[in-house]
C-alpha atoms as a PDB file:
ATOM      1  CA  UNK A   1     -39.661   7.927  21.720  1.00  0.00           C
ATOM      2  CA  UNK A   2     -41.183   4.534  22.195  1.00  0.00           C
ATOM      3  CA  UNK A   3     -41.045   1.459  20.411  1.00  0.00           C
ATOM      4  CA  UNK A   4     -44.566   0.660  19.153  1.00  0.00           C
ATOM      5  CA  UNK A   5     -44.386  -0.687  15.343  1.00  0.00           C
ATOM      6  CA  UNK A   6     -43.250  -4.132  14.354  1.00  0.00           C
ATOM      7  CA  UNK A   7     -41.562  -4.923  11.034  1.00  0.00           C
ATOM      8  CA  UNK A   8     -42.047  -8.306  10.064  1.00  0.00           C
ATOM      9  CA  UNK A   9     -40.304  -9.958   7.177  1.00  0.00           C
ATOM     10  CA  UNK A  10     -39.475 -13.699   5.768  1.00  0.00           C
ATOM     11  CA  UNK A  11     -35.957 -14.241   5.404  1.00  0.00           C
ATOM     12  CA  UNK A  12     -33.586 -17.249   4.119  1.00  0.00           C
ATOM     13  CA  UNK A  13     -32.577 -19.353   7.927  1.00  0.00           C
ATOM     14  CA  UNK A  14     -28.969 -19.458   6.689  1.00  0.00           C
ATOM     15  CA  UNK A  15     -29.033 -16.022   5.965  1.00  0.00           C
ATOM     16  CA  UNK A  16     -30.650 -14.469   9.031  1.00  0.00           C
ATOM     17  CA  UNK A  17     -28.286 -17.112  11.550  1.00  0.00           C
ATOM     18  CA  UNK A  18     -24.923 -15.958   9.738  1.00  0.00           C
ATOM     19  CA  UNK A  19     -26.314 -12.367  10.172  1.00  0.00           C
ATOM     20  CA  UNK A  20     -27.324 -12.210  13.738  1.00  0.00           C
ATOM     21  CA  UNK A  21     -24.201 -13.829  14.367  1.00  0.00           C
ATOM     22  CA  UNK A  22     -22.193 -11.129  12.322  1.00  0.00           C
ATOM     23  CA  UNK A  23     -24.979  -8.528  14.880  1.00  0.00           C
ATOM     24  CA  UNK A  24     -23.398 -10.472  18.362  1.00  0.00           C
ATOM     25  CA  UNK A  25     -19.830 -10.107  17.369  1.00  0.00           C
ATOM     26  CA  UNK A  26     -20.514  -6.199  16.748  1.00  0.00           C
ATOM     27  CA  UNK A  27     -22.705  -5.951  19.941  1.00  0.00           C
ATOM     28  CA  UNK A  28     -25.740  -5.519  18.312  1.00  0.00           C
ATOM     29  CA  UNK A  29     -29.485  -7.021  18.300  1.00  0.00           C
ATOM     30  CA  UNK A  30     -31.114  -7.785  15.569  1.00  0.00           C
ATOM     31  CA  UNK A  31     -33.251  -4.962  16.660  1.00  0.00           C
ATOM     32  CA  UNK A  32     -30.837  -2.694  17.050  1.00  0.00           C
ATOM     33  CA  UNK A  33     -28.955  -3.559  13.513  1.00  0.00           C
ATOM     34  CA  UNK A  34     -32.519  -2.852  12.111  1.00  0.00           C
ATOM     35  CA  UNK A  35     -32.961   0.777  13.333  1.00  0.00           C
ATOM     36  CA  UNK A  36     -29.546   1.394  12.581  1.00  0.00           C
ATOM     37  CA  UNK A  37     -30.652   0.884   8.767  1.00  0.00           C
ATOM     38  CA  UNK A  38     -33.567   3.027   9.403  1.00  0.00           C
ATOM     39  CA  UNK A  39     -31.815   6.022  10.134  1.00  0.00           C
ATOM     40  CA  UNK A  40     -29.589   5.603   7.933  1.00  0.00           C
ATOM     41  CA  UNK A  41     -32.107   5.741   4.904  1.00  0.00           C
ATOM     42  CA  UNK A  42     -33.846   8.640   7.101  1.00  0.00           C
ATOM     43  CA  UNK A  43     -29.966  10.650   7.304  1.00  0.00           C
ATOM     44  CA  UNK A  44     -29.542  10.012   3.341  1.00  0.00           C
ATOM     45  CA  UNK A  45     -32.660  10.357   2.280  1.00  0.00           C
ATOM     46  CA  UNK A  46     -32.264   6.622   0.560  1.00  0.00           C
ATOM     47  CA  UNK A  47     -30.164   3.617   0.571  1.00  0.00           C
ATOM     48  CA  UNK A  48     -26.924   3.822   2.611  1.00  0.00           C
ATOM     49  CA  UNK A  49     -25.521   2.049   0.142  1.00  0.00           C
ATOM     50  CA  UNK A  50     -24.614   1.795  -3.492  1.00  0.00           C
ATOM     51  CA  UNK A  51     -26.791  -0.793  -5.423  1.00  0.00           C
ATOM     52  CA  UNK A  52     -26.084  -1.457  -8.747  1.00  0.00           C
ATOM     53  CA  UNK A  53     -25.404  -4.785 -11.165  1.00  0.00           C
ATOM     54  CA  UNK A  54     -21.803  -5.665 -11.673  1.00  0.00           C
ATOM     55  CA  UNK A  55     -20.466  -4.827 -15.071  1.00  0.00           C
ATOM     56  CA  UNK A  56     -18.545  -7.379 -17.160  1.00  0.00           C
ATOM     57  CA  UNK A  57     -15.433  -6.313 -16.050  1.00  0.00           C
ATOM     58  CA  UNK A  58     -16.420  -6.408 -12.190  1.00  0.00           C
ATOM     59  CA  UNK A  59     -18.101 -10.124 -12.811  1.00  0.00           C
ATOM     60  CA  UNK A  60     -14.906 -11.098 -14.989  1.00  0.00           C
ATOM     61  CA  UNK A  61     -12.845 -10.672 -11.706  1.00  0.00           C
ATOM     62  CA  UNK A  62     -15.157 -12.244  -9.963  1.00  0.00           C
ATOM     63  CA  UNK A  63     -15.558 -15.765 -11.795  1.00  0.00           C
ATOM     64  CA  UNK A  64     -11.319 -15.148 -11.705  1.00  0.00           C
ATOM     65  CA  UNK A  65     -10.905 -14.614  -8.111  1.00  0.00           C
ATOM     66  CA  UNK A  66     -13.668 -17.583  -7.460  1.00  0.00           C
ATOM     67  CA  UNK A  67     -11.172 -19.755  -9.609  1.00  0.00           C
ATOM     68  CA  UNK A  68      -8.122 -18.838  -7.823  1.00  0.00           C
ATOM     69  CA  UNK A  69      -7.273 -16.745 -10.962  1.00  0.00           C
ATOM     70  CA  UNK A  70      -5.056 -13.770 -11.105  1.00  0.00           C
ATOM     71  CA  UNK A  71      -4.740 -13.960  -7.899  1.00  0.00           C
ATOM     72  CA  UNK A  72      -1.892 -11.416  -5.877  1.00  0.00           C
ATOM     73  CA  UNK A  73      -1.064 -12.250  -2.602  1.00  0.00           C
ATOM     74  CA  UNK A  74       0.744  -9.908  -0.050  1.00  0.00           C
ATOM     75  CA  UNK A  75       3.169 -11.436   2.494  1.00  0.00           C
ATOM     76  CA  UNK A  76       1.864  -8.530   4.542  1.00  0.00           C
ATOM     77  CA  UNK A  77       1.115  -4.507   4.238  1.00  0.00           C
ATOM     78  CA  UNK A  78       4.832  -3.548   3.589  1.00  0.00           C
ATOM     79  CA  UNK A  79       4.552  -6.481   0.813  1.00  0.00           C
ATOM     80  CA  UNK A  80       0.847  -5.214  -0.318  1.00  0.00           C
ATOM     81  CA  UNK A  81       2.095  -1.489  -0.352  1.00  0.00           C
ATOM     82  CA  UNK A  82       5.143  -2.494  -2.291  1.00  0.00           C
ATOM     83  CA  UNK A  83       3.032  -4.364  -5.171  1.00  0.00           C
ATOM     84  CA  UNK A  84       0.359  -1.358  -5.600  1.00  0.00           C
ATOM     85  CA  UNK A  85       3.843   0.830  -6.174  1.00  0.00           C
ATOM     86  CA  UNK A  86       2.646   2.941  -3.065  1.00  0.00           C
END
């Protein structure tokens, strides 16, 4: 199938460079990132995603890990396995 429809769309600058440069390290054009997300809403009939707002707990931890609040940091996996008890 040909490509024959544009899509065009206003977007932040700092947004769209820190994206397409996010696209090049994954090998992809903006184009290509684009239809990508198109048939992915096609396959799932919707979103690919989850969207929802952030309950209190969820923007608690947040604000915390922002801060540099309850913070746990893992020397490496063993250490990370070892501190979820797994």
């Amino acid at each position: 199938m040909s490509k024959t429809s544009t899509i065009r769309a206003r977007i932040e600058p700092d947004l769209k460079g820190n994206v397409e440069h996010i696209f090049q390290q994954l090998g992809l054009t903006t184009t290509q990132a684009i239809t990508l997300f198109y048939k992915q809403v096609e396959l799932k009939n919707g979103l690919p995603f989850d969207v929802a707002i952030p309950n209190k707990t969820t923007l608690k931890t947040f604000s915390n890990t922002d801060a540099g609040r309850d913070l746990v940091i893992c020397e490496d996996t063993d250490d990370m396995f070892k501190k979820l008890g797994i």
